[in-house]
Each structure stands twice: as C-alpha cells, then as structure tokens.
PDB file of N, CA and C in Angstrom:
ATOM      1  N   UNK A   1       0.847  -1.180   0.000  1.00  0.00           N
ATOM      2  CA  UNK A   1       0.000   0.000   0.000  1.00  0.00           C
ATOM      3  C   UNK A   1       0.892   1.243   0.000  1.00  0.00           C
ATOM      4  N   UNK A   2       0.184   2.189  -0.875  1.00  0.00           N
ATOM      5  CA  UNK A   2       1.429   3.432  -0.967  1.00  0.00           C
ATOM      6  C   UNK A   2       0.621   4.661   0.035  1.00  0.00           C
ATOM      7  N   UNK A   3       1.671   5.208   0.704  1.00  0.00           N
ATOM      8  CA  UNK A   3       1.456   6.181   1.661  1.00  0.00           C
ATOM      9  C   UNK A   3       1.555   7.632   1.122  1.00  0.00           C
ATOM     10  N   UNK A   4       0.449   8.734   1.453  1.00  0.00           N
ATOM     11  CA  UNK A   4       0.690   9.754   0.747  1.00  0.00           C
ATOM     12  C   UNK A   4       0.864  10.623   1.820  1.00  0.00           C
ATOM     13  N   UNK A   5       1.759  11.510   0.983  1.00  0.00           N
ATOM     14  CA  UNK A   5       1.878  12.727   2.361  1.00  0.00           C
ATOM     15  C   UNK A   5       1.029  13.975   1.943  1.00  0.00           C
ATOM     16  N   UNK A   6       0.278  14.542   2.918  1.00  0.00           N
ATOM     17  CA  UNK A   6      -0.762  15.315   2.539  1.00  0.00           C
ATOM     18  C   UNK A   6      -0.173  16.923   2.926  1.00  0.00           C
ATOM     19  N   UNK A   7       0.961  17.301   3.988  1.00  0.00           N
ATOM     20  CA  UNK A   7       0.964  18.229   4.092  1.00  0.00           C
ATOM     21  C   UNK A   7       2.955  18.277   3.808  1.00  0.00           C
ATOM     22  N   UNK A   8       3.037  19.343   3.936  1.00  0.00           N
ATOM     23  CA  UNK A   8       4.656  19.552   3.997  1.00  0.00           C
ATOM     24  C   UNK A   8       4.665  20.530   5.253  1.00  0.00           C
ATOM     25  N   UNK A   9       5.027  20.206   6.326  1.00  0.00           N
ATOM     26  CA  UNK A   9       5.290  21.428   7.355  1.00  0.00           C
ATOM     27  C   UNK A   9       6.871  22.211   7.632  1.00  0.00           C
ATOM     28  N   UNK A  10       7.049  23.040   7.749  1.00  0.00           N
ATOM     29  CA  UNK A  10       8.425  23.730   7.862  1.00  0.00           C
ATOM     30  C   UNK A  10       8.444  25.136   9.021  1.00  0.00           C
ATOM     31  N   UNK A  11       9.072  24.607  10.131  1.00  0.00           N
ATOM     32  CA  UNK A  11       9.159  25.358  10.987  1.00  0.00           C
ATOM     33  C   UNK A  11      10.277  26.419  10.752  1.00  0.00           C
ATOM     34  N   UNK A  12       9.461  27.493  10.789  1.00  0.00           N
ATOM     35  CA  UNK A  12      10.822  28.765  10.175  1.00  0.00           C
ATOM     36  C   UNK A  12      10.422  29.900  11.166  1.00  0.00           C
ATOM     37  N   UNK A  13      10.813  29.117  13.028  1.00  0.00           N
ATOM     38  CA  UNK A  13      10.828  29.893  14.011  1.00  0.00           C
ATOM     39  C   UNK A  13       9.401  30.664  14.416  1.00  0.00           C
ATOM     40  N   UNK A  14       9.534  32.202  14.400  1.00  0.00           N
ATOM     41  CA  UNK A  14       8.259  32.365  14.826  1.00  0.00           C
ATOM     42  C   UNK A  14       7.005  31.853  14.392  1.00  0.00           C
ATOM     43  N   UNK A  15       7.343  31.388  12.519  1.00  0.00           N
ATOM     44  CA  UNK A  15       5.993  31.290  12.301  1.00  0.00           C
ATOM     45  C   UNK A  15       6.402  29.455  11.584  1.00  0.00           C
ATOM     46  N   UNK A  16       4.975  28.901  11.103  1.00  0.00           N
ATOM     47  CA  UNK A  16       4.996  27.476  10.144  1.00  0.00           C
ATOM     48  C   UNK A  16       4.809  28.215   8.937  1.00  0.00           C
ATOM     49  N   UNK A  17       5.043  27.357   7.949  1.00  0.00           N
ATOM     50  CA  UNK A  17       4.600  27.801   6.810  1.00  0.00           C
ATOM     51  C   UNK A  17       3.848  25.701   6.380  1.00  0.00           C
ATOM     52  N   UNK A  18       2.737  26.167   6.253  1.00  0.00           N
ATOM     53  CA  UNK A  18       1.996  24.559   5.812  1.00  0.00           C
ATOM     54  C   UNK A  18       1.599  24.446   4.481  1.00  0.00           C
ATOM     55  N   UNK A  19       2.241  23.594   4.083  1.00  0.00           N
ATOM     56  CA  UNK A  19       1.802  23.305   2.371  1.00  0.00           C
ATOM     57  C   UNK A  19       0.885  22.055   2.018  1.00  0.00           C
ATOM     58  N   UNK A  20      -0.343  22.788   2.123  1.00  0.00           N
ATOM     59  CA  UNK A  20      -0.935  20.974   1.436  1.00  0.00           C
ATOM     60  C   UNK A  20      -0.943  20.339   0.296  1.00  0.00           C
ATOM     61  N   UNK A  21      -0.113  19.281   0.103  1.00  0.00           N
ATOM     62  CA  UNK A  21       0.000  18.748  -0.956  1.00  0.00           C
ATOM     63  C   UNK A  21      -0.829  17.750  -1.891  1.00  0.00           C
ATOM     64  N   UNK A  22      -1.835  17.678  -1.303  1.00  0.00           N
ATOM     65  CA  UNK A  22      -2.961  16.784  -1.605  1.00  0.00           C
ATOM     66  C   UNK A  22      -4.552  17.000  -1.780  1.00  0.00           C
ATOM     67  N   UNK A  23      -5.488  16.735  -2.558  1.00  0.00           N
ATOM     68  CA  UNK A  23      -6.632  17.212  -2.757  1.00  0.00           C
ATOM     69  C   UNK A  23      -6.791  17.051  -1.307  1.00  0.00           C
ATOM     70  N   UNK A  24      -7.174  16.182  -0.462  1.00  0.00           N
ATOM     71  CA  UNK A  24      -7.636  16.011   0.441  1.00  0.00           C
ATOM     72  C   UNK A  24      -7.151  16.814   1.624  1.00  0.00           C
ATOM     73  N   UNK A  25      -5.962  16.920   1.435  1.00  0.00           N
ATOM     74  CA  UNK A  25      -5.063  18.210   2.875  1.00  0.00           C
ATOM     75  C   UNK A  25      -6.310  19.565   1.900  1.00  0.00           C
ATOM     76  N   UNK A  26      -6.190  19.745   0.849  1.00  0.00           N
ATOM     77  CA  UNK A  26      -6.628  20.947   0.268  1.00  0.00           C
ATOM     78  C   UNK A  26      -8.176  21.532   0.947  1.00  0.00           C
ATOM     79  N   UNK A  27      -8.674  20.606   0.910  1.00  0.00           N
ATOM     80  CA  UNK A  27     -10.075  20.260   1.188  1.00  0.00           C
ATOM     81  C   UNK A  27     -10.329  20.515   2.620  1.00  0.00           C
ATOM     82  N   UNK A  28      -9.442  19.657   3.513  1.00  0.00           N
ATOM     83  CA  UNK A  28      -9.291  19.896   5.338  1.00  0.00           C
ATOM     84  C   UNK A  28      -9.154  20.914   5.351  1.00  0.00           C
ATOM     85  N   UNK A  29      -8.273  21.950   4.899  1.00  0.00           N
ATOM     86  CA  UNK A  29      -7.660  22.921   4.816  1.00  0.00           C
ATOM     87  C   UNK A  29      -8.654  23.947   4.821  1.00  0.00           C
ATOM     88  N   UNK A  30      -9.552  24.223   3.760  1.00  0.00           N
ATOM     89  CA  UNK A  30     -10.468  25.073   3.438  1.00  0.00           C
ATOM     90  C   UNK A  30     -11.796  24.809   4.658  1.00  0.00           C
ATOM     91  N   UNK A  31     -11.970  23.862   5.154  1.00  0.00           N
ATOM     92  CA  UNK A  31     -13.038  23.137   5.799  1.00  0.00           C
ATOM     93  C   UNK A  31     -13.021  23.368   7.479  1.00  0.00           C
ATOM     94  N   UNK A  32     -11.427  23.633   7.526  1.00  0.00           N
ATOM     95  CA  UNK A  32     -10.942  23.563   9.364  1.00  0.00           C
ATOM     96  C   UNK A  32     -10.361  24.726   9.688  1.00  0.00           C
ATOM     97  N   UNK A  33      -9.342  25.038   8.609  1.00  0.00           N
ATOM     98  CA  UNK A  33      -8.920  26.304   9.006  1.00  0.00           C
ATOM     99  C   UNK A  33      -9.202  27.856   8.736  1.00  0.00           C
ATOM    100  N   UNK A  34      -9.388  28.567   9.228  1.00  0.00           N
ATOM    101  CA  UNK A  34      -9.875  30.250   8.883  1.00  0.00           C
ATOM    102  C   UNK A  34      -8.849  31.038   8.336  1.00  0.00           C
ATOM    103  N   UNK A  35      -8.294  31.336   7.490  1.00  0.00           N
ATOM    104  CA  UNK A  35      -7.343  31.642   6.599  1.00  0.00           C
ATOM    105  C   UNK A  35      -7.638  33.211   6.312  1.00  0.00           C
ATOM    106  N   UNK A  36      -6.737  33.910   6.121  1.00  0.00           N
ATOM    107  CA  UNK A  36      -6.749  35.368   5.302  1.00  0.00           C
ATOM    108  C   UNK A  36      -6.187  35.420   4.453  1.00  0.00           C
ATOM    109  N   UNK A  37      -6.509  35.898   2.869  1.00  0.00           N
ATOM    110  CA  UNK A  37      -5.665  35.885   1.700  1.00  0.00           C
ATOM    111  C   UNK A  37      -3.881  35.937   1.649  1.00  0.00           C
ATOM    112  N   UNK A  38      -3.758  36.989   2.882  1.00  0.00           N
ATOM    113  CA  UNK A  38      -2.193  37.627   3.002  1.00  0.00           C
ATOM    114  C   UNK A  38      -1.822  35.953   3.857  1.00  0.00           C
ATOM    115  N   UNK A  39      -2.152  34.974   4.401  1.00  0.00           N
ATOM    116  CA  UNK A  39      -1.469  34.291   4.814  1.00  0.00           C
ATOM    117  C   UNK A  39      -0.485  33.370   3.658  1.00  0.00           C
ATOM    118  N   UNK A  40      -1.382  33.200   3.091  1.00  0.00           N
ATOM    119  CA  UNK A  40      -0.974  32.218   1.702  1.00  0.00           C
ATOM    120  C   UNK A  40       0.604  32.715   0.955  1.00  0.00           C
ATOM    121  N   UNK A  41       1.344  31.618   1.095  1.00  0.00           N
ATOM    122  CA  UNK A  41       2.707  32.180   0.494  1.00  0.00           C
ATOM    123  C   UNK A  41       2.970  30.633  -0.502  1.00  0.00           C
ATOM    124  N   UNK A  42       2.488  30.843  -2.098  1.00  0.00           N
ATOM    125  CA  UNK A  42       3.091  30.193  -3.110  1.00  0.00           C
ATOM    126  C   UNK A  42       1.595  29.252  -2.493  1.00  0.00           C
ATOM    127  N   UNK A  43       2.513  28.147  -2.297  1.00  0.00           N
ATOM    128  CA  UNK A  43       1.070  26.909  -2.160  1.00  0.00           C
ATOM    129  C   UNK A  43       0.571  26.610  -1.010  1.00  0.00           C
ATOM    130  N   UNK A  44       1.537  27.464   0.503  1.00  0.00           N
ATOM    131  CA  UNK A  44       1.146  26.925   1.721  1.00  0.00           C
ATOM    132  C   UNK A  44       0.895  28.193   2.400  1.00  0.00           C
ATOM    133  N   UNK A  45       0.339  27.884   3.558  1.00  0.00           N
ATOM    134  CA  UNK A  45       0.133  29.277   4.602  1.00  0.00           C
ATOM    135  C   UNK A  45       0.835  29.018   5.920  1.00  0.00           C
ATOM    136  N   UNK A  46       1.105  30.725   5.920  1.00  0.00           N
ATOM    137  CA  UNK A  46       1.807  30.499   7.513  1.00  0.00           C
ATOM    138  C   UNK A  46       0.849  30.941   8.494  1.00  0.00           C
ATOM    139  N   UNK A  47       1.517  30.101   9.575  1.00  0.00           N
ATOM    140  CA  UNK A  47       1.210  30.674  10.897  1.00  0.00           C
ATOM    141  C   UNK A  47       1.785  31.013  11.725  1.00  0.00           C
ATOM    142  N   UNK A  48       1.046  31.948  13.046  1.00  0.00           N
ATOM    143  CA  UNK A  48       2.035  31.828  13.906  1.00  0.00           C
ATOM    144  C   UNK A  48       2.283  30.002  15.098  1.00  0.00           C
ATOM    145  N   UNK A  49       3.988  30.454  15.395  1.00  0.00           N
ATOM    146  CA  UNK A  49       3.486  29.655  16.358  1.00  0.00           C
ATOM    147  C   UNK A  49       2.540  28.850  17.007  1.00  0.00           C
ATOM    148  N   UNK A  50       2.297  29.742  17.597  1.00  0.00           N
ATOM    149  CA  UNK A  50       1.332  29.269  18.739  1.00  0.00           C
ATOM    150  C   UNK A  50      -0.142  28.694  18.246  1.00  0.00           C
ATOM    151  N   UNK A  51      -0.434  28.786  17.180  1.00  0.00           N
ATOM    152  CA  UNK A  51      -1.312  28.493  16.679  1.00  0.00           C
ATOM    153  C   UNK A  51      -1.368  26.907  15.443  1.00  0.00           C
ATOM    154  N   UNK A  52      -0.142  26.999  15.415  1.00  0.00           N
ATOM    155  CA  UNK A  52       0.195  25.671  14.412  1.00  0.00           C
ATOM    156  C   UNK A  52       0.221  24.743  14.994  1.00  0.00           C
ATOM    157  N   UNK A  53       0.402  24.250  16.814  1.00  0.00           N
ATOM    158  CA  UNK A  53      -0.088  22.790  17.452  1.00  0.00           C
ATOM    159  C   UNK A  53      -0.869  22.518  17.173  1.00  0.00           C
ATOM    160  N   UNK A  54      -2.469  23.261  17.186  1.00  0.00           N
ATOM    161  CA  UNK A  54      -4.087  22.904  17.082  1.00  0.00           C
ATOM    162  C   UNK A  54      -3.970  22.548  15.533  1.00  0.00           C
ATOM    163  N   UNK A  55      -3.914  23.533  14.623  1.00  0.00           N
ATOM    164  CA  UNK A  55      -4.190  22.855  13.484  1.00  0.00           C
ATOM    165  C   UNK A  55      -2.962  21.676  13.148  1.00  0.00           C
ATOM    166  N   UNK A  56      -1.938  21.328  13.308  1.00  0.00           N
ATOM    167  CA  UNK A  56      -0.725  20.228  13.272  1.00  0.00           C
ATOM    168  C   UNK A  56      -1.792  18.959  14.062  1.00  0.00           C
ATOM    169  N   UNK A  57      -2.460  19.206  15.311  1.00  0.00           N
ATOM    170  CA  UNK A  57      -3.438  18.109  15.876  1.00  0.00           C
ATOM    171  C   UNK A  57      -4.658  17.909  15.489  1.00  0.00           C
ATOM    172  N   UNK A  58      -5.296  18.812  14.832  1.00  0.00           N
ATOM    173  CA  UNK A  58      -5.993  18.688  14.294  1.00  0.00           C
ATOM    174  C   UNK A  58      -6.111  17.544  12.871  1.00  0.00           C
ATOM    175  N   UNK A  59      -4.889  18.298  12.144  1.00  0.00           N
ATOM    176  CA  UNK A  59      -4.475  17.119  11.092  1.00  0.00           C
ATOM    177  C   UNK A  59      -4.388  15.799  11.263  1.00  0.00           C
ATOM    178  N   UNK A  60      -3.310  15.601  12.537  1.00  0.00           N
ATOM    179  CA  UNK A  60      -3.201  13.811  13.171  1.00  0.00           C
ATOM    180  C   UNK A  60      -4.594  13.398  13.411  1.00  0.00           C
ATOM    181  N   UNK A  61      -5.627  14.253  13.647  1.00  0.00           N
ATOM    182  CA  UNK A  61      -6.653  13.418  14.640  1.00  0.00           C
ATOM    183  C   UNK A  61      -7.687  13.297  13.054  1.00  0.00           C
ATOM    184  N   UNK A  62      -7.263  13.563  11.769  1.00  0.00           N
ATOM    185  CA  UNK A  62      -8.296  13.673  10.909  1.00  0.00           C
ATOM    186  C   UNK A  62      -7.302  12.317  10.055  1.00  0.00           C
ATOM    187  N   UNK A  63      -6.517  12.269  10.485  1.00  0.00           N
ATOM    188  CA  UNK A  63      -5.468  11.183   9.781  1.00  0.00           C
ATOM    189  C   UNK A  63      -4.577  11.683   8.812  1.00  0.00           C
ATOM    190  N   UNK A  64      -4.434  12.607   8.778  1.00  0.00           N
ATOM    191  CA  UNK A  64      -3.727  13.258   7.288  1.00  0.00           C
ATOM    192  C   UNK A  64      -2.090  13.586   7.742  1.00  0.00           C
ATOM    193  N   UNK A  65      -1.503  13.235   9.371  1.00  0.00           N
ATOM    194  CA  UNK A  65      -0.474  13.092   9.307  1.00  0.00           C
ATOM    195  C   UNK A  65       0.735  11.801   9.470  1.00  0.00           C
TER     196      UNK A  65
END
C-alpha cells in the first residue's frame, strides 16, 4: 500500500509555513482552518506559532499526518 503525504510542514521559528500537498489536505484545509488571503505564500500558509499545534493536531486526529 502506498502512503501519501498530505501536508509539507516547515518550521521557520516564529511562524509554520503549511503546504498541502494533496486534494484532500486541500479540502481539510479550506473546511478547518480560517485563513486570510495575506497568509498564503506560493502553495502553503503560515502561521504563527502558537497556533500551528491545534491545526498540526488537528491534522493527526483527521489522519492526514
């Protein structure tokens, strides 16, 4: 069975920058998280800190990590 990876995460200190790589991360994405246009950088969005555990657990608990 082949395993897909749905997000790319990259911790770059204060903030994440999260890239979903998959229809389905795409989809969670739009569905869970509250986003502002200016977050979006290329294909992923950042966050701060403190705010990237919940959605990072959020992801595990939906299976997508």
């Amino acid at each position: 069975m082949r395993q897909v990876k749905h997000f790319e995460v990259r911790d770059e200190g204060s903030v994440v920058l999260i890239t979903p790589l998959s229809k389905l991360a795409r989809e969670w994405t739009e569905e869970n998280v509250q986003l502002e246009a200016w977050q979006w950088l290329g294909g992923g969005f950042a966050v701060d800190q403190g705010f990237a555990d919940d959605i990072l657990s959020g992801m595990a608990d939906s299976g997508l990590m």
